[in-house]
C-alpha atoms as a PDB file:
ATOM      1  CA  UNK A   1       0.000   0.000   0.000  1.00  0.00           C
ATOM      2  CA  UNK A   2       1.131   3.584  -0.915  1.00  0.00           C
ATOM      3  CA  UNK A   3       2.935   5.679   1.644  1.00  0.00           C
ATOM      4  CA  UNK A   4      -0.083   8.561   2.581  1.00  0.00           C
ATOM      5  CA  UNK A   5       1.670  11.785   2.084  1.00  0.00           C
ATOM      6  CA  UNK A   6      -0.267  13.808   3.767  1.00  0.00           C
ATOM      7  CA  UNK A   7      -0.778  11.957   7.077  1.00  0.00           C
ATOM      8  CA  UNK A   8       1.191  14.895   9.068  1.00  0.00           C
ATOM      9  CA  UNK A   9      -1.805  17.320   7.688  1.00  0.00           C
ATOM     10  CA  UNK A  10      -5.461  16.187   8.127  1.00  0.00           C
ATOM     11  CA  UNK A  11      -8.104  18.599   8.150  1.00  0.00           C
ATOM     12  CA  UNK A  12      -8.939  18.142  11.551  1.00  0.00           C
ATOM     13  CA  UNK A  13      -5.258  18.100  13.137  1.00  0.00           C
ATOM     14  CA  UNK A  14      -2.659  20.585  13.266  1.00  0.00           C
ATOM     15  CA  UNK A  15       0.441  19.891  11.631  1.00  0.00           C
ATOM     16  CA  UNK A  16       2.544  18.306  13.794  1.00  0.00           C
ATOM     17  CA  UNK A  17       5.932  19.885  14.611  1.00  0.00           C
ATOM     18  CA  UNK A  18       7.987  17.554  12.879  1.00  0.00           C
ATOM     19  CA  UNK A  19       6.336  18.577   9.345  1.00  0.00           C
ATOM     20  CA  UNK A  20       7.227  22.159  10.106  1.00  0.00           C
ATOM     21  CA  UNK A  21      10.140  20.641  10.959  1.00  0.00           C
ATOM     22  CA  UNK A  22      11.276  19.268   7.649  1.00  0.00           C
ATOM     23  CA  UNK A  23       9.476  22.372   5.913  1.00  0.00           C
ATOM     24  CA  UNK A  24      12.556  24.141   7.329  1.00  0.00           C
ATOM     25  CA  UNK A  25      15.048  21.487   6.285  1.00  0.00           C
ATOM     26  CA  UNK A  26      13.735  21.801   2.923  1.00  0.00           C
ATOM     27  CA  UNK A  27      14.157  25.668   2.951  1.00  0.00           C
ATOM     28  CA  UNK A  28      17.492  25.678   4.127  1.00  0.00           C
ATOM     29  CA  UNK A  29      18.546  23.044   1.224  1.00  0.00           C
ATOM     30  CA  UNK A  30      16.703  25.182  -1.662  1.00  0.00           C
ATOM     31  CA  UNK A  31      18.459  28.187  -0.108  1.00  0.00           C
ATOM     32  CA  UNK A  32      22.304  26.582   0.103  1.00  0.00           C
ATOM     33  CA  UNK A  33      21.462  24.810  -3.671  1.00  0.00           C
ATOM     34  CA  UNK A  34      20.791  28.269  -4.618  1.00  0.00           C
ATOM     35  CA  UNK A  35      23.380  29.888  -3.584  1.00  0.00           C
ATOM     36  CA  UNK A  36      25.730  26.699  -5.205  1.00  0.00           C
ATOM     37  CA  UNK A  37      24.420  28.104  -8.600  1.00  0.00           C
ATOM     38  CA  UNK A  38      25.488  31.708  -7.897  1.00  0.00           C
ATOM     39  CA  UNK A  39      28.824  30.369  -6.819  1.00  0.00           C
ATOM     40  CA  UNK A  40      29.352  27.722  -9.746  1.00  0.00           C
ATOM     41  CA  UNK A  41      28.060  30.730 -12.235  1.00  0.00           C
ATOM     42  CA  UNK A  42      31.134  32.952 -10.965  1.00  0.00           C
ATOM     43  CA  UNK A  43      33.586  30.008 -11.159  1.00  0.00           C
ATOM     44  CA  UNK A  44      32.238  29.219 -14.655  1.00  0.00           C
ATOM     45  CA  UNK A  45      32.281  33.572 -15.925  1.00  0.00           C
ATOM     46  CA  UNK A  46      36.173  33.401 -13.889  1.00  0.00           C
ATOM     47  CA  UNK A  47      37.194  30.322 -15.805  1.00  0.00           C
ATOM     48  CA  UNK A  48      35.571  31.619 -19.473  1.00  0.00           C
ATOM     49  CA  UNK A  49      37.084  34.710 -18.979  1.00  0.00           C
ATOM     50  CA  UNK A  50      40.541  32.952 -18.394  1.00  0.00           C
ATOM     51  CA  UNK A  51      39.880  30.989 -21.752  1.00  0.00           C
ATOM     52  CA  UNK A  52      39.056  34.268 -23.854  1.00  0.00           C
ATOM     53  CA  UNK A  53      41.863  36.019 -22.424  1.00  0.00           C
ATOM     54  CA  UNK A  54      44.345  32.889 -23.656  1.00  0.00           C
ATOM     55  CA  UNK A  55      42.416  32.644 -26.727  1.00  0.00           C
ATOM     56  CA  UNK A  56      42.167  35.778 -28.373  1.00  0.00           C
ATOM     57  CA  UNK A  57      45.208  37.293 -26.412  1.00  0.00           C
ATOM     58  CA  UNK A  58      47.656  35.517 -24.824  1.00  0.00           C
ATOM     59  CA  UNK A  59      48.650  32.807 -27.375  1.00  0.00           C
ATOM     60  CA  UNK A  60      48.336  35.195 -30.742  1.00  0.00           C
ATOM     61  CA  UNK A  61      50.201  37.488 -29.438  1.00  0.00           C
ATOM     62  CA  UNK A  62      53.148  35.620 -28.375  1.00  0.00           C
ATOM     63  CA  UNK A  63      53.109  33.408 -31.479  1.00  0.00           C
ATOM     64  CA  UNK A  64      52.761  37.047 -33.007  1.00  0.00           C
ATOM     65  CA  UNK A  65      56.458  37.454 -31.033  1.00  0.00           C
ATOM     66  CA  UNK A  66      57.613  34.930 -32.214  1.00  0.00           C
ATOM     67  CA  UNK A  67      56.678  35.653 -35.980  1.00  0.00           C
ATOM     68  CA  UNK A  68      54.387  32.115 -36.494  1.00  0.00           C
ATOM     69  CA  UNK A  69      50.735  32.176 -37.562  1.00  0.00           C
ATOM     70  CA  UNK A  70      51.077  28.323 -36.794  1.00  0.00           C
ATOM     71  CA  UNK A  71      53.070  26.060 -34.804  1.00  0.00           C
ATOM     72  CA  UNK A  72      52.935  21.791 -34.133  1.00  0.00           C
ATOM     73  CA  UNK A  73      54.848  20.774 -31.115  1.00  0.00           C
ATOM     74  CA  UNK A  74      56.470  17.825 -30.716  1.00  0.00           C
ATOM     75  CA  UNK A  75      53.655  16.006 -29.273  1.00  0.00           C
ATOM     76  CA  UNK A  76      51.697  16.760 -32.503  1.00  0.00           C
ATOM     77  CA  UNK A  77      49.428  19.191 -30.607  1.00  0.00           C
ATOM     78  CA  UNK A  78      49.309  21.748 -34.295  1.00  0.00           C
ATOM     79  CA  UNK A  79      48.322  25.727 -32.626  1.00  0.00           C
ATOM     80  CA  UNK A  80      47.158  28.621 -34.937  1.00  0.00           C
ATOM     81  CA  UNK A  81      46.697  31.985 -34.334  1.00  0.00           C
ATOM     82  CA  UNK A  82      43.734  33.079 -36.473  1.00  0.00           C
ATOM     83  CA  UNK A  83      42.490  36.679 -37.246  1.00  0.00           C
ATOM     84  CA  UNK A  84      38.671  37.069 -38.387  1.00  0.00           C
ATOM     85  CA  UNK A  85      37.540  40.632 -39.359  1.00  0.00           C
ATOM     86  CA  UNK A  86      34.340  41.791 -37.177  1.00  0.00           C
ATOM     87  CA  UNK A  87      31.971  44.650 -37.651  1.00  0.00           C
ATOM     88  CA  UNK A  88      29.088  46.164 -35.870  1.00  0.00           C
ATOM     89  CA  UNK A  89      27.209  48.754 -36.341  1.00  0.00           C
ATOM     90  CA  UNK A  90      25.881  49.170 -32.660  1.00  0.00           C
ATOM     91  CA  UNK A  91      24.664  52.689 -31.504  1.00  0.00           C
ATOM     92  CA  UNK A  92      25.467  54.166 -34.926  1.00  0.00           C
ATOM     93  CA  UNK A  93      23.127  52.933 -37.097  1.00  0.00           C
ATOM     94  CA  UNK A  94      22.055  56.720 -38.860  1.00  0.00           C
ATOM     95  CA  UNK A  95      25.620  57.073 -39.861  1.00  0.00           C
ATOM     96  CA  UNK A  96      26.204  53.712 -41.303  1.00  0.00           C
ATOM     97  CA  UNK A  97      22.956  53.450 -42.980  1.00  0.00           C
ATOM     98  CA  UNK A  98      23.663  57.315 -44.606  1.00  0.00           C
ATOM     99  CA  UNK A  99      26.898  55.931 -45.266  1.00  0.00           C
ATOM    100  CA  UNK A 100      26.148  52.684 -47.122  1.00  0.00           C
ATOM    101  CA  UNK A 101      23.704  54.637 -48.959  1.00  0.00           C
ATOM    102  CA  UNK A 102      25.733  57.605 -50.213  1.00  0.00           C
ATOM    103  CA  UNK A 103      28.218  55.190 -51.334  1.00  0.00           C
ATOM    104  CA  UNK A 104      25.804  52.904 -52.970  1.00  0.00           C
ATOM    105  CA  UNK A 105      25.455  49.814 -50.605  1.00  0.00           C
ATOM    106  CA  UNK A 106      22.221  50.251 -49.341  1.00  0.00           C
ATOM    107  CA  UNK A 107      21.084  47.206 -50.286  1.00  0.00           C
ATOM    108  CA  UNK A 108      22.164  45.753 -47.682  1.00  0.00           C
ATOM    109  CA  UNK A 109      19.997  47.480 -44.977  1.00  0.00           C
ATOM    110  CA  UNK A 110      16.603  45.592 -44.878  1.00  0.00           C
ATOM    111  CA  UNK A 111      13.389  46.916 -43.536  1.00  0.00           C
ATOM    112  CA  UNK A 112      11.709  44.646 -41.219  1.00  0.00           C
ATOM    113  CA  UNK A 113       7.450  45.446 -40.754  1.00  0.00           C
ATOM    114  CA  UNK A 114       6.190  43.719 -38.209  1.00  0.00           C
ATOM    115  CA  UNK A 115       1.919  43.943 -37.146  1.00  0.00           C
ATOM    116  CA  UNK A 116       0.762  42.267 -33.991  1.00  0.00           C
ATOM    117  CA  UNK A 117      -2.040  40.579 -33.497  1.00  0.00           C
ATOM    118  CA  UNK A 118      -4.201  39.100 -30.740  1.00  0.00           C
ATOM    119  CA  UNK A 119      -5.656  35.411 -30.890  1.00  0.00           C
ATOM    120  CA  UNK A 120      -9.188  37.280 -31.491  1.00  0.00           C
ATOM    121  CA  UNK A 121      -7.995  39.431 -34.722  1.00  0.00           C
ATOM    122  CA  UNK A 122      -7.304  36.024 -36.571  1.00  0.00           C
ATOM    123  CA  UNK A 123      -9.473  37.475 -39.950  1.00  0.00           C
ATOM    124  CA  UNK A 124      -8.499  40.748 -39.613  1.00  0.00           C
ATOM    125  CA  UNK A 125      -4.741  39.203 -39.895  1.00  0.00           C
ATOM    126  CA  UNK A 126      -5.720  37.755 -42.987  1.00  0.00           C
ATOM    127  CA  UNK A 127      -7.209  40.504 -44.365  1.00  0.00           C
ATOM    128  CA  UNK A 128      -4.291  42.032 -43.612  1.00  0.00           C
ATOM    129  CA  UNK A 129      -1.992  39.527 -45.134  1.00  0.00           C
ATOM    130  CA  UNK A 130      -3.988  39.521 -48.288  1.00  0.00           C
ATOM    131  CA  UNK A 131      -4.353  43.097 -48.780  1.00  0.00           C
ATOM    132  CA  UNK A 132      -0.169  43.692 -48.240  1.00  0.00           C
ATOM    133  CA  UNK A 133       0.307  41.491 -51.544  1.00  0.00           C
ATOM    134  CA  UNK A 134      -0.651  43.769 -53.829  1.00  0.00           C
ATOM    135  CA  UNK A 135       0.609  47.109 -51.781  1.00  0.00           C
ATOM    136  CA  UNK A 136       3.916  48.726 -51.599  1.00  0.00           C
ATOM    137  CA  UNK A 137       3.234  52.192 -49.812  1.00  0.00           C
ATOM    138  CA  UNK A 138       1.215  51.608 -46.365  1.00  0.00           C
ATOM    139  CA  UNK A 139       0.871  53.265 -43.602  1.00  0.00           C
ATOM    140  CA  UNK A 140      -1.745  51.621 -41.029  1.00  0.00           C
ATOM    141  CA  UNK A 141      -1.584  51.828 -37.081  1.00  0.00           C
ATOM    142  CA  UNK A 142      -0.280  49.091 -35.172  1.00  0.00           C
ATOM    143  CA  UNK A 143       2.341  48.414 -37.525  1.00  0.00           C
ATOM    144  CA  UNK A 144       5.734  48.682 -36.935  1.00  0.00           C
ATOM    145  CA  UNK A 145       9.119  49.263 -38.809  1.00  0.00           C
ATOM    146  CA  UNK A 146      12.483  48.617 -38.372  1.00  0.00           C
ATOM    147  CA  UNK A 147      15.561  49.095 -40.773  1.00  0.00           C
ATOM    148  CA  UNK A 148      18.295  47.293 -39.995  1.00  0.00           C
ATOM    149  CA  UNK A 149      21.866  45.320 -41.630  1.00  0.00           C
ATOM    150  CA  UNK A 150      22.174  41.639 -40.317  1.00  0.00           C
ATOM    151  CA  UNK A 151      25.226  41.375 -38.413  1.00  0.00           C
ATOM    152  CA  UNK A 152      26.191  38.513 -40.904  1.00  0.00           C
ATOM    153  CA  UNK A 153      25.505  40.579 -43.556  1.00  0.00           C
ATOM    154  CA  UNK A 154      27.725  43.462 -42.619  1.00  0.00           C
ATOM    155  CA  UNK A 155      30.795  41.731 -41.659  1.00  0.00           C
ATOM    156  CA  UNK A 156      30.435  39.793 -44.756  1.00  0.00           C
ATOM    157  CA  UNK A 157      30.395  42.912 -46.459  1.00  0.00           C
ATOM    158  CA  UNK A 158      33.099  44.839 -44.865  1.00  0.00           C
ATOM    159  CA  UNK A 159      35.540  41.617 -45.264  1.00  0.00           C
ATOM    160  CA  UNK A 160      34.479  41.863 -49.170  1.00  0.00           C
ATOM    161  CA  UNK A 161      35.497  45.279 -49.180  1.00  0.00           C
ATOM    162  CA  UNK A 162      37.936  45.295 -47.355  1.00  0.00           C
ATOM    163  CA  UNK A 163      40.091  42.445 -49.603  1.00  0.00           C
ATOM    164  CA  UNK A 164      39.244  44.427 -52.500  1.00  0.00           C
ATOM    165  CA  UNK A 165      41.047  47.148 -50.727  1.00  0.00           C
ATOM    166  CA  UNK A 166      38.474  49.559 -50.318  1.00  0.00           C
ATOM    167  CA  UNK A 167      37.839  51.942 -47.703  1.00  0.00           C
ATOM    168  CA  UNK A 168      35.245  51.734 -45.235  1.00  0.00           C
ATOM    169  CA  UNK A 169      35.386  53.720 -41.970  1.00  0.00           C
ATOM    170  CA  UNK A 170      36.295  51.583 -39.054  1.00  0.00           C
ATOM    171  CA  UNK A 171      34.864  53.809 -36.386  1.00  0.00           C
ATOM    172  CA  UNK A 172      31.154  54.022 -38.084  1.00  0.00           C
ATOM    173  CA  UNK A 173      31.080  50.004 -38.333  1.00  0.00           C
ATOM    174  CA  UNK A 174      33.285  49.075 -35.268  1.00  0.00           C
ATOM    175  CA  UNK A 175      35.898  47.493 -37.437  1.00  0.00           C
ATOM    176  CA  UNK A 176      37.804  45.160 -35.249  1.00  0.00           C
ATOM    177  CA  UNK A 177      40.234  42.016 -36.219  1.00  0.00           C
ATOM    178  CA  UNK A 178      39.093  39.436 -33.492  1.00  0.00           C
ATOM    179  CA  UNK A 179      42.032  37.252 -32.372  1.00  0.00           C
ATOM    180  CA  UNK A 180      41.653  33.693 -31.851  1.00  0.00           C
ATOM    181  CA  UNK A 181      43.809  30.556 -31.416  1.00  0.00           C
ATOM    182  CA  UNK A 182      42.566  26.850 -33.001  1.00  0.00           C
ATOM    183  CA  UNK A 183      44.422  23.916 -31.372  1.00  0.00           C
ATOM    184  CA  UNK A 184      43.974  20.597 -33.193  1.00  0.00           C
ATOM    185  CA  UNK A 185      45.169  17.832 -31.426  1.00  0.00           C
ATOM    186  CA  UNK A 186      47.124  14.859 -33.269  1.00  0.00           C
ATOM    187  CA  UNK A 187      44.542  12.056 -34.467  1.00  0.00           C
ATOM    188  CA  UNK A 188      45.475   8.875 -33.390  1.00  0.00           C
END
């Protein structure tokens, strides 16, 4: 026969001590597990900032020293230091879009429209949907637009232009050459 639960709290008893008893038990635990997480999460932030600072630092530079782009060691263990061009456009999007623009690259920036509905305005959704296919110049309420470049987009673009030697101004799309190091051990 099942174990009755609830035996420490029928209707017509008062809890005896010993449930409020574990009750406490069981808030201290929840309490101390809790706090294990907020411990283990600053371990785990100290220990990935130790790996980016090796990573994108530490090991290309000094391979940078010692004028290698890649190294194996003598247990096989082969190290690179890579370099990956980044861009963002971040805070300055009215400058980078006027400047993609001007210099003929706005194709690049995409307008996003996005209209929310409720569960209840399922028809008028469609109606919506239906009338937008044959529209290009709308302007209803409750609809919402957003320009912006993919960040995929715009690195892929600056990289292009960069390698065809163009210039692009670093400071408008936070130009940056991210560091990194690739270690492939020896297959066996």
């Amino acid at each position: 026969m099942a174990e009755d639960v609830f035996a420490d709290f029928r209707a017509d008893e008062a809890p005896k001590e010993a449930a409020f008893k574990r009750l406490d038990e069981l808030v201290k635990l929840l309490t101390k597990a809790e706090a294990d997480v907020v411990a283990a999460q600053a371990v785990l932030k100290q220990a990935q900032e130790r790996v980016r600072q090796l990573d994108e630092f530490d090991i290309p530079e000094h391979m940078d020293s010692l004028g290698l782009t890649e190294f194996t060691n003598r247990a096989g263990i082969k190290i690179e230091a890579q370099s990956t061009i980044r861009a963002s456009i971040g805070d300055r999007k009215a400058q980078a879009f006027a400047w993609l623009m001007k210099n003929g690259h706005g194709g690049i920036i995409k307008r996003n429209v996005t209209v929310a509905f409720n569960t209840t305005q399922a028809e008028d959704a469609k109606a919506l949907l239906k009338e937008l296919e044959g529209r290009t110049n709308l302007n209803a309420a409750g609809i919402k637009g957003e320009m912006k470049v993919e960040a995929a987009s715009l690195t892929a673009f600056v990289r292009k232009q960069l390698k065809a030697g163009k210039q692009i101004p670093h400071d408008i799309f936070g130009i940056f050459d991210q560091r990194s190091t690739k270690i492939t051990l020896p297959s066996e």
